[in-house]
Protein backbone atom coordinates (compact mmCIF):
# COMPACT_ATOMS: atom_id res chain seq x y z
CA UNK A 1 88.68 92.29 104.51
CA UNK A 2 89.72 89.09 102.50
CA UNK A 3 89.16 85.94 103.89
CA UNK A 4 91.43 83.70 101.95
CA UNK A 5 89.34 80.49 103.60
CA UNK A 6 86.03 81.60 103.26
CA UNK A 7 86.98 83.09 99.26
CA UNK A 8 85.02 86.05 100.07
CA UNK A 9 85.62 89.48 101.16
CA UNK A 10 83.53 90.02 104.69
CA UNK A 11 82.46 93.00 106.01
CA UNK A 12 82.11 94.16 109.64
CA UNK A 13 80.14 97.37 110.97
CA UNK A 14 82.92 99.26 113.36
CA UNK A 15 81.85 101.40 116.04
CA UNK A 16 83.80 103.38 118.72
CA UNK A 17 84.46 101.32 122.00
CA UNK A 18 86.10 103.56 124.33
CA UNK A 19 89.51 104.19 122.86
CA UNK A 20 89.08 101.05 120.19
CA UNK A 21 86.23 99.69 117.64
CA UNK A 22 84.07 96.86 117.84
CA UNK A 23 83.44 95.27 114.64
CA UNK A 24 79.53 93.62 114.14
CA UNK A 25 79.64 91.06 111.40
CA UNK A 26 77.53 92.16 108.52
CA UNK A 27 76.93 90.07 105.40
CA UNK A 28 80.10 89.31 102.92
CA UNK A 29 80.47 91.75 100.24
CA UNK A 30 81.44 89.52 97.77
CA UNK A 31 81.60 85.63 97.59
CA UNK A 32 83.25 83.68 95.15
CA UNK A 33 82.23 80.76 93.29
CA UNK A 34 85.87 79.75 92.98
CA UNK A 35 87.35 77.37 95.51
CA UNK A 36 91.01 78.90 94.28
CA UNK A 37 90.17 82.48 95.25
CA UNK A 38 92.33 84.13 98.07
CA UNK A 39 91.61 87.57 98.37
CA UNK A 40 94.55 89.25 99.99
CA UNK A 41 94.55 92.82 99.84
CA UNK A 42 91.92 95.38 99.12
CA UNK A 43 92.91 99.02 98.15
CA UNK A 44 90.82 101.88 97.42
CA UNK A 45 91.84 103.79 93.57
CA UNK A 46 92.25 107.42 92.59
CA UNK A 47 89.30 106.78 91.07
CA UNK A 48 87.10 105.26 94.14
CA UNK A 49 87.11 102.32 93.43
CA UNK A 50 87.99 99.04 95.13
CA UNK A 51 90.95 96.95 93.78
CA UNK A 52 91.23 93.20 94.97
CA UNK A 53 93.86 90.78 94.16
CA UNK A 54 93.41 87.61 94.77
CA UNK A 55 96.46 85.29 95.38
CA UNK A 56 94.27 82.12 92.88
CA UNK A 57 96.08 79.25 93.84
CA UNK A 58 95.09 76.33 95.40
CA UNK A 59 96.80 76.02 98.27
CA UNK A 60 95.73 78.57 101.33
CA UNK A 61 98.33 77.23 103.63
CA UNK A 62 102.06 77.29 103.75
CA UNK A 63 102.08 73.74 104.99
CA UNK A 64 99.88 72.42 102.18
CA UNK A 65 102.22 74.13 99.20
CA UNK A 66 105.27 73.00 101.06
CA UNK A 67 103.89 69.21 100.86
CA UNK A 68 103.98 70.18 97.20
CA UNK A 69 105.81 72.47 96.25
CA UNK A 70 105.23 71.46 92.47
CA UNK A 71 101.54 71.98 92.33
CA UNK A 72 101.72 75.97 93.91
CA UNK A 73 100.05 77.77 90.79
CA UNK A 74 102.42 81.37 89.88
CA UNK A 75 100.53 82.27 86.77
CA UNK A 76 97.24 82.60 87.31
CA UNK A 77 96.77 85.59 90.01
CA UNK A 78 93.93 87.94 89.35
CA UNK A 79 92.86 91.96 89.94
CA UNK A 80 89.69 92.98 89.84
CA UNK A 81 88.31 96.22 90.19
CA UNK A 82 85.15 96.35 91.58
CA UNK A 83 82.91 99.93 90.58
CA UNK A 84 80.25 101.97 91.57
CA UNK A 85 77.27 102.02 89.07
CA UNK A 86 77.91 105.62 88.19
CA UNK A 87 81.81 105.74 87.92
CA UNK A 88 83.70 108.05 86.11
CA UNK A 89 87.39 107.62 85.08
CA UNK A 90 89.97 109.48 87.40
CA UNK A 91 91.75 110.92 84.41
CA UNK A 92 95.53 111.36 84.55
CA UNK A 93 97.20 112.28 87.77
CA UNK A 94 100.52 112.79 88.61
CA UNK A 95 100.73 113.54 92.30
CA UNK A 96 104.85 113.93 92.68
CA UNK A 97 104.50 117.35 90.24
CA UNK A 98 102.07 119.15 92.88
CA UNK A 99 103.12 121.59 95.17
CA UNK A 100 103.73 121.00 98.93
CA UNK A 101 100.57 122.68 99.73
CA UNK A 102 98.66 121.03 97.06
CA UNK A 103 99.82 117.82 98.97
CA UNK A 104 99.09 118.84 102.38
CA UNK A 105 95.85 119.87 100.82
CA UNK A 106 95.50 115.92 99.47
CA UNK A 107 95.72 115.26 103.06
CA UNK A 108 91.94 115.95 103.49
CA UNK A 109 90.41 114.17 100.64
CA UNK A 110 87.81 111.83 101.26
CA UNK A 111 89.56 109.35 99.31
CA UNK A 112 91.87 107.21 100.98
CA UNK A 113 94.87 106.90 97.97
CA UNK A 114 95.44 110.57 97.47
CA UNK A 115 95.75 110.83 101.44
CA UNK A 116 98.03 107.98 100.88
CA UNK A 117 100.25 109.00 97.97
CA UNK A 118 100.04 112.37 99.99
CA UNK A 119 101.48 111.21 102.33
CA UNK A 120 104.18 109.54 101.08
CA UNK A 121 105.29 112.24 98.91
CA UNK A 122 105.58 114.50 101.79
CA UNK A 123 107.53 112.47 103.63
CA UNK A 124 110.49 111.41 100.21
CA UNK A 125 110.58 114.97 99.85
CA UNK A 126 111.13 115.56 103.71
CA UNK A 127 111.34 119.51 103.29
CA UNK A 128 111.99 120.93 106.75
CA UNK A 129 109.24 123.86 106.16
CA UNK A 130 106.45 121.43 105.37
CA UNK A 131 107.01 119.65 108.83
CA UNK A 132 106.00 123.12 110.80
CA UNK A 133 102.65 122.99 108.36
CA UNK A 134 102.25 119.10 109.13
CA UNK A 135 102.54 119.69 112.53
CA UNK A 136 100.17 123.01 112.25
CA UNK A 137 97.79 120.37 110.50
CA UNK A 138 97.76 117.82 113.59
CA UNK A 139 97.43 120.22 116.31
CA UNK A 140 94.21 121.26 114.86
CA UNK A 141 91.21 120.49 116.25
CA UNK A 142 88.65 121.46 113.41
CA UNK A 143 90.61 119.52 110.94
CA UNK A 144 88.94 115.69 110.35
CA UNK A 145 90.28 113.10 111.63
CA UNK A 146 91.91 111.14 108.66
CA UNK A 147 94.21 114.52 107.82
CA UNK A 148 95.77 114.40 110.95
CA UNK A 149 96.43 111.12 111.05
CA UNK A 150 98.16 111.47 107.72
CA UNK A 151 99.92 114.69 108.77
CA UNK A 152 101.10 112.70 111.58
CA UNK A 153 102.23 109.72 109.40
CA UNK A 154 105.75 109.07 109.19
């Protein structure tokens, strides 16, 4: 996660804790050498890998830009994208043109945007015979965990 005072991104170890997670502290992914950079969100691509914006600005506090409201920096924010040493380009996609099933299918990718975009697509298109196969989807047992969560999404 970001960690807008720290201008890093940390990373914690979860493990199950009953019906939570415990998070271990593990070293920070990433730290900047930038006192201006505010990671503040994190998403995972089509293609794997891991976008962060970060906010750049000086001022990590509401109370400090509304001292000074002149010196709050809107030009400068960032995206990186941050990629695995063998990466390979996603290629075109255009999720809204697939099929229902092809969707619900989506819902069990290991990646976490096409469960995502899945997801959402399902749920614009909010076609009453999908919602049996949704529900089909989170009543099963042998499906992973992360598809019925996103069957069960809306």
């Amino acid at each position: 996660m970001g960690n807008i005072h720290g201008g890093c991104i940390n990373s914690d170890e979860l493990t199950r804790d009953g019906s939570t997670y415990f998070g271990k502290p593990r070293p920070d992914f990433l730290t900047a050498n930038d006192k201006w950079f505010m990671p503040v969100v994190q998403k995972t691509g089509p293609d794997g890998c891991l976008y962060i914006l970060d906010w750049y600005d000086r001022y990590h506090c509401y109370q400090d830009a509304r001292r000074d409201p002149e010196g709050i920096d809107r030009e400068r924010g960032r995206l990186y994208r941050v990629v695995y040493k063998d990466y390979k380009p996603a290629g075109k996609l255009d999720l809204a043109k697939e099929s229902d099933e092809q969707l619900i299918e989506r819902l069990h990718s290991p990646n976490v945007w096409f469960r995502d975009l899945a997801q959402r697509l399902l749920t614009e298109r909010h076609s009453p015979e999908v919602q049996s196969k949704l529900l089909d989807l989170v009543n099963d047992a042998k499906a992973s965990h992360k598809a019925r969560m996103h069957a069960c999404g809306r």
